[in-house]
N, C-alpha and C. Protein backbone atom coordinates (compact mmCIF):
# COMPACT_ATOMS: atom_id res chain seq x y z
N UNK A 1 -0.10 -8.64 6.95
CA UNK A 1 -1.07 -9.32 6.10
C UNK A 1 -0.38 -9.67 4.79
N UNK A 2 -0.19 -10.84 4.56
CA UNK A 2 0.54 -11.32 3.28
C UNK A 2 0.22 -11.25 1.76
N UNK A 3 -1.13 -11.08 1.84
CA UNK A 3 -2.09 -11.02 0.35
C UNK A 3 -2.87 -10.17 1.02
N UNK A 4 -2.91 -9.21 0.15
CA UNK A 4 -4.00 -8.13 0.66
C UNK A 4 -4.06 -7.40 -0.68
N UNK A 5 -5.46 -6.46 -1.07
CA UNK A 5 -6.04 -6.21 -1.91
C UNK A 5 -5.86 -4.70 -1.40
N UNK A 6 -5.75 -3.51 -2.45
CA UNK A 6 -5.78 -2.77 -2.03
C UNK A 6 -6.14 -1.58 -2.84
N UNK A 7 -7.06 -0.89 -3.15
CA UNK A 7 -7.72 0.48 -3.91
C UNK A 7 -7.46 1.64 -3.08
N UNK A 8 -7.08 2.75 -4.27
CA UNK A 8 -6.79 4.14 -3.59
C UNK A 8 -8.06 4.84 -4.70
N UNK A 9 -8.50 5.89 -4.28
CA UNK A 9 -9.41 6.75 -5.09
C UNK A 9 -9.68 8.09 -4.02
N UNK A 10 -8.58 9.17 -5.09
CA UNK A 10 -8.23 10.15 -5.21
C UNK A 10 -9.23 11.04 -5.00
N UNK A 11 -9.60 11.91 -4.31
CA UNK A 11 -10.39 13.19 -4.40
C UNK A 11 -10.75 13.67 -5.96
N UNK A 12 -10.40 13.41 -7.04
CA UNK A 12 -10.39 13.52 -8.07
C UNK A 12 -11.10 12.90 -8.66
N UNK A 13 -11.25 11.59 -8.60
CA UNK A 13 -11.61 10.23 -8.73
C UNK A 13 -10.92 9.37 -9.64
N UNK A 14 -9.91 9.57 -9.60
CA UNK A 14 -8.24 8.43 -10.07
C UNK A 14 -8.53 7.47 -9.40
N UNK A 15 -8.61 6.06 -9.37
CA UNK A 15 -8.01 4.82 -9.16
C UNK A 15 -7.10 4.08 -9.05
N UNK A 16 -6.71 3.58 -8.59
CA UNK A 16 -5.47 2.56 -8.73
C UNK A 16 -5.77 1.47 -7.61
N UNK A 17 -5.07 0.54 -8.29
CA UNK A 17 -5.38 -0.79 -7.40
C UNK A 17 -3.66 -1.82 -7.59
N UNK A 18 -3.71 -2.25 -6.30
CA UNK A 18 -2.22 -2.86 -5.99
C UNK A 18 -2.96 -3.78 -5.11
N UNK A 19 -1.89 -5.17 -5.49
CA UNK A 19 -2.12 -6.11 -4.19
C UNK A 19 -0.91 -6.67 -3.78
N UNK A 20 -0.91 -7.13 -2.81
CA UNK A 20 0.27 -7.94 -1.88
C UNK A 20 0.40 -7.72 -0.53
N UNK A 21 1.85 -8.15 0.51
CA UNK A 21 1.56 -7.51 1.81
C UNK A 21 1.47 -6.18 1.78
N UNK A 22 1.08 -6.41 3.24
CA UNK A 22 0.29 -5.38 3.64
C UNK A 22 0.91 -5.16 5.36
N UNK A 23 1.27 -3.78 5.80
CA UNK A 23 2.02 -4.16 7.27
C UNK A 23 1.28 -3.03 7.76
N UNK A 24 0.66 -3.12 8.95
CA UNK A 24 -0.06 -2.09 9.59
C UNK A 24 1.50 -1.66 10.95
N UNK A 25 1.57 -0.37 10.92
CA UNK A 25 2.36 0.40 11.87
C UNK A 25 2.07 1.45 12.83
N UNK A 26 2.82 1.55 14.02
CA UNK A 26 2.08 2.80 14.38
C UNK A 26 2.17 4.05 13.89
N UNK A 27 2.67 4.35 12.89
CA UNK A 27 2.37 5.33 12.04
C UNK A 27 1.30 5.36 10.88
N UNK A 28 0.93 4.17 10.85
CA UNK A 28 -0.07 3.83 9.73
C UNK A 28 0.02 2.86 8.77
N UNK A 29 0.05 2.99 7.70
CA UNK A 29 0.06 1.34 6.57
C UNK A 29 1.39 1.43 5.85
N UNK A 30 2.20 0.31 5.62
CA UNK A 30 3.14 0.32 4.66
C UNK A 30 3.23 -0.68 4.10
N UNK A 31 4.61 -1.19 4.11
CA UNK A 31 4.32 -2.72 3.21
C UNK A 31 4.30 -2.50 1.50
N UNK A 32 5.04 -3.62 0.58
CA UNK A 32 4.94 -3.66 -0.72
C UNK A 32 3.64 -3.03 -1.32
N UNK A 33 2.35 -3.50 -1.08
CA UNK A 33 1.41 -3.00 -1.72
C UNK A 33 1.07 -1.91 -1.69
N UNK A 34 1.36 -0.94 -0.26
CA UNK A 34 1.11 0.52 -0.38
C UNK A 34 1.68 1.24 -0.87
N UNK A 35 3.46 0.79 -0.75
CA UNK A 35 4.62 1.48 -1.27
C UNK A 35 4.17 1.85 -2.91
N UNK A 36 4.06 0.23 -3.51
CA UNK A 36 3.53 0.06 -4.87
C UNK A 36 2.77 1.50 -5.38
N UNK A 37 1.48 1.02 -4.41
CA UNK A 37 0.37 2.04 -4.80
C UNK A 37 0.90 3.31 -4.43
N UNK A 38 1.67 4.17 -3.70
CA UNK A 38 2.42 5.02 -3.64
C UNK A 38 3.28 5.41 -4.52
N UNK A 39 3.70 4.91 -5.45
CA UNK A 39 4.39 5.30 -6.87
C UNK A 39 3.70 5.44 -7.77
N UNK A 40 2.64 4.46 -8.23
CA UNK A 40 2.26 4.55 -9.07
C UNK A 40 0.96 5.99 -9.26
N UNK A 41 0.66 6.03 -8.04
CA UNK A 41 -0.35 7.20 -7.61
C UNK A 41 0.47 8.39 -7.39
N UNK A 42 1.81 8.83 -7.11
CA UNK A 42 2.29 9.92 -6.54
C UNK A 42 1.92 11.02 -7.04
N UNK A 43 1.71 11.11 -8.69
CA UNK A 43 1.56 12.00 -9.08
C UNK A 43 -0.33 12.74 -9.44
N UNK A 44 -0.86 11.77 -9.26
CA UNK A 44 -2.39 12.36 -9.14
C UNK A 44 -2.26 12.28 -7.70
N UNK A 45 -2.27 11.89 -6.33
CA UNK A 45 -2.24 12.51 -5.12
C UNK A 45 -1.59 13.69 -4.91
N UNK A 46 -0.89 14.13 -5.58
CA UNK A 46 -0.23 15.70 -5.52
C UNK A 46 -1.32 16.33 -5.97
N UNK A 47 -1.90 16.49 -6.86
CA UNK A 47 -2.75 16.86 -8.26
C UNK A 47 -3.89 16.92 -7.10
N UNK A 48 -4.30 15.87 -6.03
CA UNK A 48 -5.77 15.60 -5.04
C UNK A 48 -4.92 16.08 -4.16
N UNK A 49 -3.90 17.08 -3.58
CA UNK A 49 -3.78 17.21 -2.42
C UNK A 49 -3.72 16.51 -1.67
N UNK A 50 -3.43 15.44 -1.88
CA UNK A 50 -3.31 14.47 -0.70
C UNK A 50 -4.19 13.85 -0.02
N UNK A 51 -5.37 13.67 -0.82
CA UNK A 51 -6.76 13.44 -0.27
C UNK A 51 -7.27 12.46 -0.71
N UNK A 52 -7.58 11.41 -0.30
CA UNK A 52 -8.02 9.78 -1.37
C UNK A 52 -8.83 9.04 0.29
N UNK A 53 -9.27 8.40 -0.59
CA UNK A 53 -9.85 6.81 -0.05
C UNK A 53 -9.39 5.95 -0.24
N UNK A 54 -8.99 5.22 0.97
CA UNK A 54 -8.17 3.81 0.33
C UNK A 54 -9.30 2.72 1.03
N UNK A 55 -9.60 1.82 -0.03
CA UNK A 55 -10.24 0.29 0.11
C UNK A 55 -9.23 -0.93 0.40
N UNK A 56 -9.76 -1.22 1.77
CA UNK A 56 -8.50 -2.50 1.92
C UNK A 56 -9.27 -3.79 1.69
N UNK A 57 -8.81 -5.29 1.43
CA UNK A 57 -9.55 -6.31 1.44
C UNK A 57 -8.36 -6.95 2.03
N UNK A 58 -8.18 -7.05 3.20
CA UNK A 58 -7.39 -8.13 4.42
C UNK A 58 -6.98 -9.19 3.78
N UNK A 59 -7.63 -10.09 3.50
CA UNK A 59 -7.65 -11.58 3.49
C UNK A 59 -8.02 -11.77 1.98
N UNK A 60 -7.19 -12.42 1.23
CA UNK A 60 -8.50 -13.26 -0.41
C UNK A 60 -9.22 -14.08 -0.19
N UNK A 61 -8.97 -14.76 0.96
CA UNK A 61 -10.11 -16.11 0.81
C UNK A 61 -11.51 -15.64 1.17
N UNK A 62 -12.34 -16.83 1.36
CA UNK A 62 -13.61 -16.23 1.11
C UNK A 62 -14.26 -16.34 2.63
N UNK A 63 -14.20 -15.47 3.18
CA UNK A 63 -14.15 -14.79 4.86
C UNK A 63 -15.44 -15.18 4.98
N UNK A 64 -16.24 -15.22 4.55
CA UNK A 64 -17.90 -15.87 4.71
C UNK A 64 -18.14 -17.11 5.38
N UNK A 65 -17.01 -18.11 4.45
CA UNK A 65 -17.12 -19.26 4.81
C UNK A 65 -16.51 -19.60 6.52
N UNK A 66 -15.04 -19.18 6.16
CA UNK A 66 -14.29 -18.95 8.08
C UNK A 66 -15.14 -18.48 8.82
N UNK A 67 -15.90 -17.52 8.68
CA UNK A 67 -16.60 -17.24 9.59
C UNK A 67 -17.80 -18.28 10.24
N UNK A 68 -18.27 -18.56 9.13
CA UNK A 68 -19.69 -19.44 9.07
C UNK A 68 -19.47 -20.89 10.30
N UNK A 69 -17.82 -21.30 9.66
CA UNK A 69 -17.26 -22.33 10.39
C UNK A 69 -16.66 -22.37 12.01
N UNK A 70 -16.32 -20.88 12.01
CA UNK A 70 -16.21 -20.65 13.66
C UNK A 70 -17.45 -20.61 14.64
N UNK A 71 -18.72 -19.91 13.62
CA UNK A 71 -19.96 -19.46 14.24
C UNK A 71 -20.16 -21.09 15.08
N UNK A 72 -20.11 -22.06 14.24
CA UNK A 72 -20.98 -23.27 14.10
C UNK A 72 -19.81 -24.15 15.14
N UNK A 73 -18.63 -24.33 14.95
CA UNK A 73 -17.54 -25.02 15.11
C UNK A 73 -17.74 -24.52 16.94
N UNK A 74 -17.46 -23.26 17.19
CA UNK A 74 -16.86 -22.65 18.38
C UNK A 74 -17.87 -21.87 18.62
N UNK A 75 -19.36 -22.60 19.17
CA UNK A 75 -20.41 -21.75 19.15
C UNK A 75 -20.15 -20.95 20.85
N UNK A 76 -19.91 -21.43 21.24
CA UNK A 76 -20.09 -21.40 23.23
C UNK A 76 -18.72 -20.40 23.64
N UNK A 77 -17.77 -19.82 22.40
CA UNK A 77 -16.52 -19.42 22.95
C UNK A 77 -17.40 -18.28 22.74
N UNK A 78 -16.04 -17.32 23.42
CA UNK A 78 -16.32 -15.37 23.02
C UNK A 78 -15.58 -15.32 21.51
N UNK A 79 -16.99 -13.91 21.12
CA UNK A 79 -15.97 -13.63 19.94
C UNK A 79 -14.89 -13.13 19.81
N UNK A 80 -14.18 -12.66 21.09
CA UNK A 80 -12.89 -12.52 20.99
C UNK A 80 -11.85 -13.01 21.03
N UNK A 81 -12.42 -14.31 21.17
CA UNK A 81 -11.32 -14.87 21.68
C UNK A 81 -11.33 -16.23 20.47
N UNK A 82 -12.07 -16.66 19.86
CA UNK A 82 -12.23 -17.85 19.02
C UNK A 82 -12.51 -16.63 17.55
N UNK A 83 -11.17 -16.79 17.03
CA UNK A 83 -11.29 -15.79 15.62
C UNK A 83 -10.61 -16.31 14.58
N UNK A 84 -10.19 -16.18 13.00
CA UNK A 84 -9.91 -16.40 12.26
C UNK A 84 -8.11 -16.07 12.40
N UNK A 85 -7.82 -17.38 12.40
CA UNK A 85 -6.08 -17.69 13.18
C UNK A 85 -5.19 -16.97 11.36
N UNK A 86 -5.88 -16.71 10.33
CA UNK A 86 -4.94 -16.00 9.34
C UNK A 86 -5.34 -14.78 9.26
N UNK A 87 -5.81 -14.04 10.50
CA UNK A 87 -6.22 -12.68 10.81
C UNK A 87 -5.26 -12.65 12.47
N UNK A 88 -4.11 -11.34 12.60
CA UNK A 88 -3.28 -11.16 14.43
C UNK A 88 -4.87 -11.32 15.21
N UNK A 89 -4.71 -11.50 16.52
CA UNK A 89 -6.00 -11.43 17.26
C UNK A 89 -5.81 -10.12 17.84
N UNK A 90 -4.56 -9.05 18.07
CA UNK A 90 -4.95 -7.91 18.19
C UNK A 90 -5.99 -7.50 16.90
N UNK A 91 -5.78 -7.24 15.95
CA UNK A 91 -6.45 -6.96 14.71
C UNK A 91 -7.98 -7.16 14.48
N UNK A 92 -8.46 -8.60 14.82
CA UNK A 92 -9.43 -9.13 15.37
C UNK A 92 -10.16 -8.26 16.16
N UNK A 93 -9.63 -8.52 17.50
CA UNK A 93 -10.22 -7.88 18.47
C UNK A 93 -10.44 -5.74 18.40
N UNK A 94 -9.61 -5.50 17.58
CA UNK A 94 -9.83 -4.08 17.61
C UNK A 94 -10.97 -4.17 16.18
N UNK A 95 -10.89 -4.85 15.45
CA UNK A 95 -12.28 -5.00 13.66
C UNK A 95 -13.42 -5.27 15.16
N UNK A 96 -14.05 -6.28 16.00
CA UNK A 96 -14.97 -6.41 16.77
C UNK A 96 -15.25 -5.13 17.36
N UNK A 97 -14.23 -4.00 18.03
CA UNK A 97 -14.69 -3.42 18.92
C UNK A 97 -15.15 -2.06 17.79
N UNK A 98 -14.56 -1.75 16.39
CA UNK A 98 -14.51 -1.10 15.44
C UNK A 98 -16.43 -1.52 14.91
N UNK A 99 -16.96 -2.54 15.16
CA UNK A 99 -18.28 -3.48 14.81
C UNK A 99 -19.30 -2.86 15.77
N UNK A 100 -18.50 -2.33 17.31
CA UNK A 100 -19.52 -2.38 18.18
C UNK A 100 -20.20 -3.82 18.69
N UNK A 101 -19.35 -4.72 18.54
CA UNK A 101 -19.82 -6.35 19.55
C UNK A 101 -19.01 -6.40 20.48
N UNK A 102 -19.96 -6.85 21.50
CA UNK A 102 -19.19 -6.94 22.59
C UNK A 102 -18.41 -8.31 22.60
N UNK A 103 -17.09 -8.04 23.74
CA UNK A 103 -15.73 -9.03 23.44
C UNK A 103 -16.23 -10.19 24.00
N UNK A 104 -17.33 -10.16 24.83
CA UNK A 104 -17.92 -11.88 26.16
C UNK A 104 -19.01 -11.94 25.03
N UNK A 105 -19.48 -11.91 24.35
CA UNK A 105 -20.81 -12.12 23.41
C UNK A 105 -20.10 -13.47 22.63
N UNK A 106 -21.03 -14.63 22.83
CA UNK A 106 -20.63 -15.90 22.55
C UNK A 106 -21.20 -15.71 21.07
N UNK A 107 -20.57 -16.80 20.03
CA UNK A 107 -20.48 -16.61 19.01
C UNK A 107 -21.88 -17.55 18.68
N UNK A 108 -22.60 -18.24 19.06
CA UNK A 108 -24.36 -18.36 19.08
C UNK A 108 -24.41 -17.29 19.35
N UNK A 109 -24.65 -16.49 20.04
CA UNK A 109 -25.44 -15.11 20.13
C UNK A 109 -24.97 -14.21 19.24
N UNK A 110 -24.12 -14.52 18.19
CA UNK A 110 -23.35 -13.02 17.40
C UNK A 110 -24.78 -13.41 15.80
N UNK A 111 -25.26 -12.14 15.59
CA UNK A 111 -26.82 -11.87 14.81
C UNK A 111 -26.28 -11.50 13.61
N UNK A 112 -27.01 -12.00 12.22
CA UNK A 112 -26.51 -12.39 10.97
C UNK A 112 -26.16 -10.35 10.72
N UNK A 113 -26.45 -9.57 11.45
CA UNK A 113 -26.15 -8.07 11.01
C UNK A 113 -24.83 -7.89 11.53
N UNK A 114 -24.09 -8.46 12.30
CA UNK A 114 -23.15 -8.45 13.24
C UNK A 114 -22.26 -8.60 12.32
N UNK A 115 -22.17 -10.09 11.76
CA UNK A 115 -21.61 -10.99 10.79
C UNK A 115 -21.36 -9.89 9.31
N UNK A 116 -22.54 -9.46 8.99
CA UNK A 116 -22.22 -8.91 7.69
C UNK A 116 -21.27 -7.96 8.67
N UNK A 117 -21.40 -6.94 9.21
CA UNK A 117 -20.46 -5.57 9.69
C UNK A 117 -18.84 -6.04 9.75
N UNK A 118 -18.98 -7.56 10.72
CA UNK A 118 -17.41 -7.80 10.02
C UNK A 118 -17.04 -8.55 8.76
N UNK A 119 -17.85 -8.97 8.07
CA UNK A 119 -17.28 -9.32 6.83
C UNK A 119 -17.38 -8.09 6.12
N UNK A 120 -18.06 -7.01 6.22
CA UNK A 120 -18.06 -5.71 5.45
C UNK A 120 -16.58 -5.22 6.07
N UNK A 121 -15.94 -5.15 6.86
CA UNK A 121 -14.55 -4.25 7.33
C UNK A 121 -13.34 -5.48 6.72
N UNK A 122 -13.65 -6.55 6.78
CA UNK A 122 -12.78 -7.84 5.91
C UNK A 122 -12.36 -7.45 4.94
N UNK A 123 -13.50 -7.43 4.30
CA UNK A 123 -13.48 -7.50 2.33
C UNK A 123 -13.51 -5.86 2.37
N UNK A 124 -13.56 -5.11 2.76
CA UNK A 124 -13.59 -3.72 1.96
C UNK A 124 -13.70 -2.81 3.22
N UNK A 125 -12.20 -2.51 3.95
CA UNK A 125 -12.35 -1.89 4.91
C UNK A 125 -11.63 -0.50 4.42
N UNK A 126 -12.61 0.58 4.98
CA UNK A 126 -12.22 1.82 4.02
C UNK A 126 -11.94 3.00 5.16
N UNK A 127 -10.71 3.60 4.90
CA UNK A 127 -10.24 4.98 5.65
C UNK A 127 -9.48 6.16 4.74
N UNK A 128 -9.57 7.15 5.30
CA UNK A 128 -9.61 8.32 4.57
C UNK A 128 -7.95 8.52 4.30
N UNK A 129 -7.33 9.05 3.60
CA UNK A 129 -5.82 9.76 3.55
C UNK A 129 -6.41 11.61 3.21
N UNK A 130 -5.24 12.36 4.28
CA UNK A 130 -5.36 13.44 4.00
C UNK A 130 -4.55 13.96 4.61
N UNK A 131 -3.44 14.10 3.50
CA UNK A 131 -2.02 14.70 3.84
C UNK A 131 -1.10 13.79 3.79
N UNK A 132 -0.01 14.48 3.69
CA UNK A 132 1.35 13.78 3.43
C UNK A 132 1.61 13.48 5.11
N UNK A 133 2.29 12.62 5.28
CA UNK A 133 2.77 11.85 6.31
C UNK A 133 3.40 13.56 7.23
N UNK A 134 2.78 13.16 8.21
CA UNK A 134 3.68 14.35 9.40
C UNK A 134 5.10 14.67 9.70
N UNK A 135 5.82 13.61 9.53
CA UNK A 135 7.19 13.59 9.91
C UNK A 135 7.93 13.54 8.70
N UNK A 136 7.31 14.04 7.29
CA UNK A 136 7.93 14.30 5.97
C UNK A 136 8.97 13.06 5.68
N UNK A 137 8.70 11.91 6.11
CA UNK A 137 9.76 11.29 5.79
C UNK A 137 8.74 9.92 4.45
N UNK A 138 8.35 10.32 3.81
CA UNK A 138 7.96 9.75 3.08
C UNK A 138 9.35 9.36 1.69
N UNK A 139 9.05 8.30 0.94
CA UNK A 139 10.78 8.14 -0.02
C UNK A 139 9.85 7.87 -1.22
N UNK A 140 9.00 7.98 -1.87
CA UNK A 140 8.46 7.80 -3.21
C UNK A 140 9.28 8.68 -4.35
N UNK A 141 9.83 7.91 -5.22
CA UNK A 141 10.64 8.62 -6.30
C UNK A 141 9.73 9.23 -7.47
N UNK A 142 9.22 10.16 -7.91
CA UNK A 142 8.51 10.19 -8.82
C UNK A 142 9.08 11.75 -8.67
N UNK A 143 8.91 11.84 -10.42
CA UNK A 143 9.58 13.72 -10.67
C UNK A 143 11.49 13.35 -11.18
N UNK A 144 11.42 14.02 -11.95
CA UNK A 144 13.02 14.20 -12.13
C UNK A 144 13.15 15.13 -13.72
N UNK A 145 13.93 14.58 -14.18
CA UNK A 145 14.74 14.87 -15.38
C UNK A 145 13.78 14.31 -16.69
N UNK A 146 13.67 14.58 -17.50
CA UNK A 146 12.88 14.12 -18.92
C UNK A 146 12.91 13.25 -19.41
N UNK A 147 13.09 12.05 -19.54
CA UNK A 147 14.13 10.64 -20.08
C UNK A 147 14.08 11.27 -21.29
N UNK A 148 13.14 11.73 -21.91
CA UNK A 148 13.27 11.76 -23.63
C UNK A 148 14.27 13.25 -23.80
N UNK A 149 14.84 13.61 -22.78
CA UNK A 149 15.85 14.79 -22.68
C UNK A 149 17.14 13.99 -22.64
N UNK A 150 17.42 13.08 -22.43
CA UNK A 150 18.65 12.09 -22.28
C UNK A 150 18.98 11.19 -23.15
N UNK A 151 20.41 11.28 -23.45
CA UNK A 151 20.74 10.15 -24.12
C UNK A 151 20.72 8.76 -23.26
N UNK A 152 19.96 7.47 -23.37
CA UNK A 152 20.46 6.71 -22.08
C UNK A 152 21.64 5.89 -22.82
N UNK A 153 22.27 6.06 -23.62
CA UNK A 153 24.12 5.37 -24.47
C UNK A 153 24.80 6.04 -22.85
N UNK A 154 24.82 7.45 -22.98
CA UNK A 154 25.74 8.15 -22.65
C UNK A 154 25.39 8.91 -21.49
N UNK A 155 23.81 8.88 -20.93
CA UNK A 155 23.45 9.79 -19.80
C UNK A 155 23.60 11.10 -20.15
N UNK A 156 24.00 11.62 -21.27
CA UNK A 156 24.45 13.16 -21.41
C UNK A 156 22.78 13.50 -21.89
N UNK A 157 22.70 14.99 -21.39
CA UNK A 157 21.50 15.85 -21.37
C UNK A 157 21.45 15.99 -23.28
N UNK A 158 20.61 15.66 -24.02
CA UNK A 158 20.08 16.18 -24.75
C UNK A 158 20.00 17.57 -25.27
N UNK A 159 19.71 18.42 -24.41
CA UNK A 159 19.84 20.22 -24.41
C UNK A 159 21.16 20.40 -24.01
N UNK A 160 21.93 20.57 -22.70
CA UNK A 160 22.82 20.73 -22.22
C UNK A 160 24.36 19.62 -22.74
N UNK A 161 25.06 20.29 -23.77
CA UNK A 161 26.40 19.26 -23.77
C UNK A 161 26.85 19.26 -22.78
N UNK A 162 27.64 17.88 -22.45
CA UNK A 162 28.20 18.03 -21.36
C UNK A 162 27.90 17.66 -19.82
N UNK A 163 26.26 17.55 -19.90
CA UNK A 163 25.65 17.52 -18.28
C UNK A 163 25.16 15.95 -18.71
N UNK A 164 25.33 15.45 -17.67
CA UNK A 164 25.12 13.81 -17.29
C UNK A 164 24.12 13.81 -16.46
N UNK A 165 23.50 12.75 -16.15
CA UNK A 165 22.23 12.50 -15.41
C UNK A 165 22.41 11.09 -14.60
N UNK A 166 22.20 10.51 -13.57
CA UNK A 166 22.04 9.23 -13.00
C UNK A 166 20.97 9.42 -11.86
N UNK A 167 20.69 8.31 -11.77
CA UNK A 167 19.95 7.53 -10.64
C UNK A 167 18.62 8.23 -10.63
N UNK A 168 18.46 9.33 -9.13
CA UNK A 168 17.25 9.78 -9.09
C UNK A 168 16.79 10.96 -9.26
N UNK A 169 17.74 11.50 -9.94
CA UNK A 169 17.49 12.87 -10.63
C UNK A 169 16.94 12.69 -12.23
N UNK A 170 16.67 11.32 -11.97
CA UNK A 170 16.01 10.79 -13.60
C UNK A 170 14.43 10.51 -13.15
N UNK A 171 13.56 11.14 -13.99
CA UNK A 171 12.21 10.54 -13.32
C UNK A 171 11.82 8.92 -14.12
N UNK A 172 12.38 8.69 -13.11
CA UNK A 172 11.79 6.62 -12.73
C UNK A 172 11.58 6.58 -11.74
N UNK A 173 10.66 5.95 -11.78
CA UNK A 173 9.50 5.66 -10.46
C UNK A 173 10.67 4.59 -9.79
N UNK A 174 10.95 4.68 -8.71
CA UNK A 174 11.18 3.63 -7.90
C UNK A 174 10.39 2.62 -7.50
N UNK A 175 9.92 1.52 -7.65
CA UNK A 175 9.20 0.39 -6.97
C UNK A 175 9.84 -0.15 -5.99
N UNK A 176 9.33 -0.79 -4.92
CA UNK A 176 10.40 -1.26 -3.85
C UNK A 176 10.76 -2.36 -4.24
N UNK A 177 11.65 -3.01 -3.94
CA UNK A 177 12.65 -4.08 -4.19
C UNK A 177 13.78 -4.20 -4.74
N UNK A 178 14.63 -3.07 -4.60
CA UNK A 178 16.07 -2.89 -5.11
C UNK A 178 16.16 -2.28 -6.61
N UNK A 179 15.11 -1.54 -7.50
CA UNK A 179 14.90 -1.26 -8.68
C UNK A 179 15.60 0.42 -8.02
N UNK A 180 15.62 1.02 -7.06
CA UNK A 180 16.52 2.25 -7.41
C UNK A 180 17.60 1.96 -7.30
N UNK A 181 18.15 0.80 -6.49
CA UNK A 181 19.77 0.86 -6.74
C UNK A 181 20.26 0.21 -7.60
N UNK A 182 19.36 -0.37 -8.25
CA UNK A 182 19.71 -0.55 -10.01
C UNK A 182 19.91 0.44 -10.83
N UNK A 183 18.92 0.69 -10.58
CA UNK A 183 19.09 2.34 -11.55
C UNK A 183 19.95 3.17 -10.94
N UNK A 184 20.40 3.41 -9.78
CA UNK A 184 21.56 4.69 -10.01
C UNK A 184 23.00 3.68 -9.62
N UNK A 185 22.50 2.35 -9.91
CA UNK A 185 24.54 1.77 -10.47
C UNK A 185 24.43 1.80 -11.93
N UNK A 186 23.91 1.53 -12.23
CA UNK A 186 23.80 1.32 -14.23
C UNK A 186 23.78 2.79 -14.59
N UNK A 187 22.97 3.56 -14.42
CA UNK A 187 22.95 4.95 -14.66
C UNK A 187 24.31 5.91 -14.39
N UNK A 188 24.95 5.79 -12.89
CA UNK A 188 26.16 5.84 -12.65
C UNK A 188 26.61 6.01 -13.62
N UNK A 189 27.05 4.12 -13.76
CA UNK A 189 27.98 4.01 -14.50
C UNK A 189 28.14 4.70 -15.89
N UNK A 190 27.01 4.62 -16.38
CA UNK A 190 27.51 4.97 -17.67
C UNK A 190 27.39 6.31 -17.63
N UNK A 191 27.12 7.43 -16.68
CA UNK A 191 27.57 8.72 -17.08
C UNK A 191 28.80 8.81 -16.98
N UNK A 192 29.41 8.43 -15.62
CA UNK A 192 30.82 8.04 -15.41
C UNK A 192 31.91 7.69 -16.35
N UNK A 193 31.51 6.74 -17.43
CA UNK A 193 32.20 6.21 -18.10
C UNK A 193 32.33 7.46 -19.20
N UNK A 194 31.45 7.77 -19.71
CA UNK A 194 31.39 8.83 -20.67
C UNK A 194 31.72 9.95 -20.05
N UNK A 195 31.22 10.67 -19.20
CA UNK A 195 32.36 11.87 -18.85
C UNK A 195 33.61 11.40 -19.11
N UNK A 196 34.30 10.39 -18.22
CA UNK A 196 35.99 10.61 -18.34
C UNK A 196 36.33 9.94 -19.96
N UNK A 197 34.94 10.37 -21.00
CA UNK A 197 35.64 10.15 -22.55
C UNK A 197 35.85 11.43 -23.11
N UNK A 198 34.86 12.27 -22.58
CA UNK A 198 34.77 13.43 -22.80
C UNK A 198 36.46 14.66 -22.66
């Protein structure tokens, strides 16, 4: 999903909101916008145990109208089969069976309660998080070293003469898109450089 809307709310009741793609897996959701919302949240989901609500909104456009236009357009097809072509039709077809409509139910026969149930899972489709991923392989950078404990001239520790700091033993949030291996070449470098002044 290329534009997608996306709210987390924490057992706590923290917020955060991220948008962009969106990639459904068989392990569950990833993609820029979750990753996003995964940094920026890491540290109140520790704080909630790992326990939140996440609000998805699929699509930005205004799903009322697509719909309205298939109802009318492609009255005589199944609703499974005549669906909104910037929605996979696996996806489709599992939001219908998620609705409780049946897949041969022609789209004249689909009843204005039907309609709201999938524009309600469209615009604001909501599932639980609880727990850290099973196979511990989660990569969110958050936690490290103090920045205001560091010189960033020289990477040298503030308290400790002598001790240098780089990359991800510094707490900076990683965002995805190449921002940690920025930070631990620049960071690197300049501890690097300054140790061998030392």
């Amino acid at each position: 999903f290329p534009d997608t809307q996306v709210k987390l709310i924490t057992s706590n009741n923290k917020t955060f909101k991220q948008a962009g793609p969106l990639l459904i897996t068989h392990q569950g959701l990833s993609g820029p916008a979750i990753l996003k919302l995964s940094a920026w949240a890491a540290r109140e989901m520790k704080a909630a145990e790992y326990k939140a609500r996440l609000v998805i909104k699929w699509v930005p456009q205004n799903f009322t109208d697509i719909i309205s236009h298939i109802k009318v357009e492609r009255s005589k097809a199944n609703i499974s089969n005549a669906y909104p072509t910037i929605i996979p039709k696996r996806f489709w077809q599992n939001l219908i069976s998620i609705c409780k409509i049946p897949n041969d139910l022609k789209w004249a026969e689909v009843n204005k309660k039907q309609i709201n149930l999938i524009l309600n899972q469209v615009q604001s489709f909501e599932c639980n998080v609880n727990g850290q991923n099973r196979f511990k392989d989660e990569f969110v950078e958050c936690g490290g070293v103090n920045l205001k404990e560091v010189n960033f001239k020289t990477m040298e520790s503030k308290i400790t003469s002598g001790l240098h700091f780089a990359g991800e033993l510094l707490d900076i949030d990683g965002v995805t898109g190449g921002f940690n291996f920025q930070n631990a070449w620049t960071t690197g470098w300049l501890a690097a450089n300054n140790m061998s002044l030392s």
